[in-house]
Structures are given as C-alpha cells and as structure tokens.
C-alpha atoms as a PDB file:
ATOM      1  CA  UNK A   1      70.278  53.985   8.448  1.00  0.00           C
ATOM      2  CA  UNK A   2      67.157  56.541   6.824  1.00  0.00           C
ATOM      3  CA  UNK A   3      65.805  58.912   8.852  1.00  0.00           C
ATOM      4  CA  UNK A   4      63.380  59.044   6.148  1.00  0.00           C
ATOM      5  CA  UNK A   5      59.440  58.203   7.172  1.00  0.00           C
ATOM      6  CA  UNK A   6      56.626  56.650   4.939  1.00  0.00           C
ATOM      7  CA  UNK A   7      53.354  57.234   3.588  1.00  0.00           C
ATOM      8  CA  UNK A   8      52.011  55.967   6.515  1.00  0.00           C
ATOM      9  CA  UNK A   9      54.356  58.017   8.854  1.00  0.00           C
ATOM     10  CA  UNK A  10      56.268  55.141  10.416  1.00  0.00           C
ATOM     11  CA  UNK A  11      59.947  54.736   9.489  1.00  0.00           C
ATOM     12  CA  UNK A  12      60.811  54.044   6.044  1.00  0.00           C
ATOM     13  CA  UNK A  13      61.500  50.364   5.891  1.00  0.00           C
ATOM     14  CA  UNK A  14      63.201  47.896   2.633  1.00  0.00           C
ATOM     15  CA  UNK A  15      62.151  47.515  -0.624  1.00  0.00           C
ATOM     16  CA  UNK A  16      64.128  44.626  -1.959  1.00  0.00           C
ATOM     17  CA  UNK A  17      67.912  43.571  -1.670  1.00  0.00           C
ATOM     18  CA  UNK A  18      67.296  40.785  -4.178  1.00  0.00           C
ATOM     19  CA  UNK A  19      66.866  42.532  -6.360  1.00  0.00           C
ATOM     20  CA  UNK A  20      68.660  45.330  -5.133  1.00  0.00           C
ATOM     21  CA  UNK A  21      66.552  48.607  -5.679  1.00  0.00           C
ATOM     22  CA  UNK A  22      66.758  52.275  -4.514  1.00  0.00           C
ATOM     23  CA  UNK A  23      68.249  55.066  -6.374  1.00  0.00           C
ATOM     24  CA  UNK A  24      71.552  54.722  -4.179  1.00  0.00           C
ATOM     25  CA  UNK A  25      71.308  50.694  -4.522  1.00  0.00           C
ATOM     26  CA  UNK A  26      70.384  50.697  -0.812  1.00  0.00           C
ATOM     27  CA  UNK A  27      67.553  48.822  -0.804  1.00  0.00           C
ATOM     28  CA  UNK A  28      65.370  51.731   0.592  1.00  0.00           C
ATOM     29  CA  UNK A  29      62.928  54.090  -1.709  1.00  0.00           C
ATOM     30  CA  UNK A  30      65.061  56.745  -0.261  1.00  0.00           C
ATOM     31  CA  UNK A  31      65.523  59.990  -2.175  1.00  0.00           C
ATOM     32  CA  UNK A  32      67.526  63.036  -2.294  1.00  0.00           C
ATOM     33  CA  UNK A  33      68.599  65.998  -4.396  1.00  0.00           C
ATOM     34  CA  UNK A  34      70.506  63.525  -6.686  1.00  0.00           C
ATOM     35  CA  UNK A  35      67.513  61.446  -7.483  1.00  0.00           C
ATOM     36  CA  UNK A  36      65.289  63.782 -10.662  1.00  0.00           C
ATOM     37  CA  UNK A  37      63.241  60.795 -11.252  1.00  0.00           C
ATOM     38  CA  UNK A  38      61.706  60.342  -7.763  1.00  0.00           C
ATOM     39  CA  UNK A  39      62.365  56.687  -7.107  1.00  0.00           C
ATOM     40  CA  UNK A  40      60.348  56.759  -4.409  1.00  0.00           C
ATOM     41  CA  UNK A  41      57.143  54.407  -4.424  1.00  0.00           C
ATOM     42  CA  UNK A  42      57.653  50.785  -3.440  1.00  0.00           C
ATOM     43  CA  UNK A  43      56.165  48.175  -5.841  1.00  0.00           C
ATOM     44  CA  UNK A  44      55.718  44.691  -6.779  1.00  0.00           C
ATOM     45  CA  UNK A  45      55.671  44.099 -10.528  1.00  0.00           C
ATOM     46  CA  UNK A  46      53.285  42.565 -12.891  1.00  0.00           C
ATOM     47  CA  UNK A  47      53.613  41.282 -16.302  1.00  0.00           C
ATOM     48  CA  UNK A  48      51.325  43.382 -17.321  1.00  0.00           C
ATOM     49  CA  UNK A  49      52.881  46.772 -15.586  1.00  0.00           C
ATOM     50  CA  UNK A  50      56.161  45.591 -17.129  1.00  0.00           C
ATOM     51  CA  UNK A  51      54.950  45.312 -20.597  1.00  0.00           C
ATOM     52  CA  UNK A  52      53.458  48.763 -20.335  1.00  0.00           C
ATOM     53  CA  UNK A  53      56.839  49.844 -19.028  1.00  0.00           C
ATOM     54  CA  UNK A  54      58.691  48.805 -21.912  1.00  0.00           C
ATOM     55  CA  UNK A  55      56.541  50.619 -24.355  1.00  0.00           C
ATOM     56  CA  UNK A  56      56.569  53.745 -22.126  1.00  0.00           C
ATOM     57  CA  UNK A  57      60.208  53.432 -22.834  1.00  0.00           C
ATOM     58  CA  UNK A  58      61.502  51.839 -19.654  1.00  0.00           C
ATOM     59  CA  UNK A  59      62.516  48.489 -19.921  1.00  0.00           C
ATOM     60  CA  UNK A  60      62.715  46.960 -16.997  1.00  0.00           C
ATOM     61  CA  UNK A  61      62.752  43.429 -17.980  1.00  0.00           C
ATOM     62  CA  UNK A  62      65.691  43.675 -20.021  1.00  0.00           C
ATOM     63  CA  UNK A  63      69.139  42.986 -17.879  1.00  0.00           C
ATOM     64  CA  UNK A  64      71.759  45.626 -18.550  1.00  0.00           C
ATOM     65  CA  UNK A  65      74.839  43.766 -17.495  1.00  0.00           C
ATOM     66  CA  UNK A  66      76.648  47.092 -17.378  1.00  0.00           C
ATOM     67  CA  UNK A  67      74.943  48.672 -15.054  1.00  0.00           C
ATOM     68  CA  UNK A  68      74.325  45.208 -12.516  1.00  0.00           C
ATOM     69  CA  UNK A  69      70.488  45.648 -13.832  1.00  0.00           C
ATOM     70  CA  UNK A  70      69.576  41.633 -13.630  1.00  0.00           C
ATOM     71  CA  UNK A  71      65.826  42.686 -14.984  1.00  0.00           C
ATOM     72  CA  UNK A  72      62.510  42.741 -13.024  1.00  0.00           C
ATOM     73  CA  UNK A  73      60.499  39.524 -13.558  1.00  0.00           C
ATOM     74  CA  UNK A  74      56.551  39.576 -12.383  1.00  0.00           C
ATOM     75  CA  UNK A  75      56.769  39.587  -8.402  1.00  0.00           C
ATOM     76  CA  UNK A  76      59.848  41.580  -7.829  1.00  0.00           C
ATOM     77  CA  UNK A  77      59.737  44.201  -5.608  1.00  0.00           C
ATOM     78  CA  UNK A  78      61.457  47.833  -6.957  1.00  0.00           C
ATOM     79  CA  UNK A  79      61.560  51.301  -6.334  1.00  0.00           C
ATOM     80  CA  UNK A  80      59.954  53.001  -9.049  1.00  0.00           C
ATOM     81  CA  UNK A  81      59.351  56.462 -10.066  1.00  0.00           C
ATOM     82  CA  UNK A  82      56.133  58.351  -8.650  1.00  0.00           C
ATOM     83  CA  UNK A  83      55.460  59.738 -12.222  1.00  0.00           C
ATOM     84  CA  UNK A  84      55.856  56.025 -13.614  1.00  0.00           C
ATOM     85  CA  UNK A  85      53.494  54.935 -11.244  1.00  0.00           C
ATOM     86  CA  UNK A  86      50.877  57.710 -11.822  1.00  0.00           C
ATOM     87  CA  UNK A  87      51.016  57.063 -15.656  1.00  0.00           C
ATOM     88  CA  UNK A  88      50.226  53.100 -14.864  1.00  0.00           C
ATOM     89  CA  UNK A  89      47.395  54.337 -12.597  1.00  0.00           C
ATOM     90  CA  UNK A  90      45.736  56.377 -14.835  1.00  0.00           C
ATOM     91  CA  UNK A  91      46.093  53.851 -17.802  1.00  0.00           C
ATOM     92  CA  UNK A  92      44.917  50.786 -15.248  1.00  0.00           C
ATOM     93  CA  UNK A  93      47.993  49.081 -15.183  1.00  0.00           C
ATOM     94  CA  UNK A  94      49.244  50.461 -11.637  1.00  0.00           C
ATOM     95  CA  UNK A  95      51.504  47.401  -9.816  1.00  0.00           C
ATOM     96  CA  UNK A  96      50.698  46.822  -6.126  1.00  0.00           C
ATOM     97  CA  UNK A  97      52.149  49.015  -3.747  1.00  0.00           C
ATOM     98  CA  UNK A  98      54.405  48.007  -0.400  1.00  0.00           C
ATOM     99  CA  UNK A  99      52.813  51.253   2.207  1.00  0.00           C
ATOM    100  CA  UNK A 100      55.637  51.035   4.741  1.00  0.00           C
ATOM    101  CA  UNK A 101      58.668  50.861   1.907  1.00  0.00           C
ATOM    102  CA  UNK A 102      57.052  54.189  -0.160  1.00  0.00           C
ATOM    103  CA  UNK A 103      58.682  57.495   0.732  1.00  0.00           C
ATOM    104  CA  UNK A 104      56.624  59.934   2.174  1.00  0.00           C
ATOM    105  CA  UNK A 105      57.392  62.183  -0.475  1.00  0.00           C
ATOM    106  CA  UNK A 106      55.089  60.000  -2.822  1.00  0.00           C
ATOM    107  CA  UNK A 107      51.736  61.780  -0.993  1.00  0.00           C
ATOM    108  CA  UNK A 108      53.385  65.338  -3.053  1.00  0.00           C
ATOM    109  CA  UNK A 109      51.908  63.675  -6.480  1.00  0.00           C
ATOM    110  CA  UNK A 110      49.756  60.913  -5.364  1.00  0.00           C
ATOM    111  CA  UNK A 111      46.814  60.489  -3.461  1.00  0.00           C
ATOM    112  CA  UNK A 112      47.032  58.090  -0.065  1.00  0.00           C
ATOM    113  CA  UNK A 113      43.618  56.662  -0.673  1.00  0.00           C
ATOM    114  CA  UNK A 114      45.118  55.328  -4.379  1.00  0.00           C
ATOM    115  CA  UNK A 115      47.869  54.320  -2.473  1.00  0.00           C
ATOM    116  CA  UNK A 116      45.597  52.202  -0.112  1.00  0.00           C
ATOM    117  CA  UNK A 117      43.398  51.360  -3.163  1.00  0.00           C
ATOM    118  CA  UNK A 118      47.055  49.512  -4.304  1.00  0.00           C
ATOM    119  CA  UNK A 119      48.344  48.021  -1.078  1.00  0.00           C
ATOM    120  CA  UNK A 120      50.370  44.851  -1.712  1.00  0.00           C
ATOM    121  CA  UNK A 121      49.917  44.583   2.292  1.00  0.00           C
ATOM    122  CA  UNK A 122      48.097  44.647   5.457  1.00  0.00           C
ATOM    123  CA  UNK A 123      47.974  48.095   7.096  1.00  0.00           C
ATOM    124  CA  UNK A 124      47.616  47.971  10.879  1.00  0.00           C
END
C-alpha cells in the first residue's frame, strides 16, 4: 500500500483499475525515481483532450496490444503526466482532475487553485 499523500494532503487514493493506470500498473498516480515522465495527476479524459493528445504525439486512444494498452475512450480515468496536463491547460483543453488520486508532487509544477479550477469531484 502508498505511503504517498495527495494534493489535498490526505492519503493518495486509486485512479482506475479498469483501465489499469499508474506508471507501475498499480492503479495509483504513484511515482518514483523510475518514473521521468511524472505520471502523477489523476484525470478523466475528454474527446477533446484526447484528440489534442494525439497530435501532441501521445496517442492515447490507440490500443497497443503489446504493451496491454486497451486505449483511453472519453470518461476513462488515467494517470497522466504533469507536463501533459500543463500543456492542455494552457492550450484550454485541460481534462478534469480526480484531487484525492493526484500525487502531491503535482503542486511542484502546477498550481492547487488550477487544480481546484479542474476538479472532477467534490472536495470536503
């Protein structure tokens, strides 16, 4: 189990198991040394954030069979990287974010109030 806390300072909590998301495949927007893209912030997935993906360069519609990758359809929840999600942000296409599921880590590059601005839930 993660030790690891969120951006609201509460214990880390899922992400998604269907699909199964984290840089270990653990479900959690854990991170560690391992992880250079910083899969840390917690998202739900739009059409339009996945279009803007794909011509960023990151498909992640597209299954890749090879590496179990079924392909993110609008709704799914995934651990994406903070840099992805500050580039989608700043060009207005920033997905909805899941506060207890994004790794504290996330507040190094991004904002909490633009976190909050993106909540895809109800903070108590």
């Amino acid at each position: 189990m993660s030790t690891a806390k969120n951006v609201l300072g509460t214990p880390l909590e899922p992400c998604s198991h269907d699909p199964l998301t984290g840089f270990y495949r653990n479900g959690c927007c854990d991170t560690g040394r391992e992880d250079l893209g910083l899969h840390i912030v917690c998202v739900r997935v739009t059409a339009e954030f996945l279009a803007f993906s794909k011509r960023m360069g990151n498909d992640l519609s597209t299954p890749v069979p090879d590496f179990e990758f079924p392909g993110l359809k609008p709704g799914d929840r995934w651990c994406l990287c903070v840099e992805r999600w500050q580039e989608a942000h700043e060009a207005g296409v920033a997905p909805k974010v899941c506060l207890r599921a994004t790794h504290m880590s996330t507040l190094e590059f991004v904002a909490l109030e633009d976190l909050q601005d993106f909540s895809d839930e109800e903070v108590d």
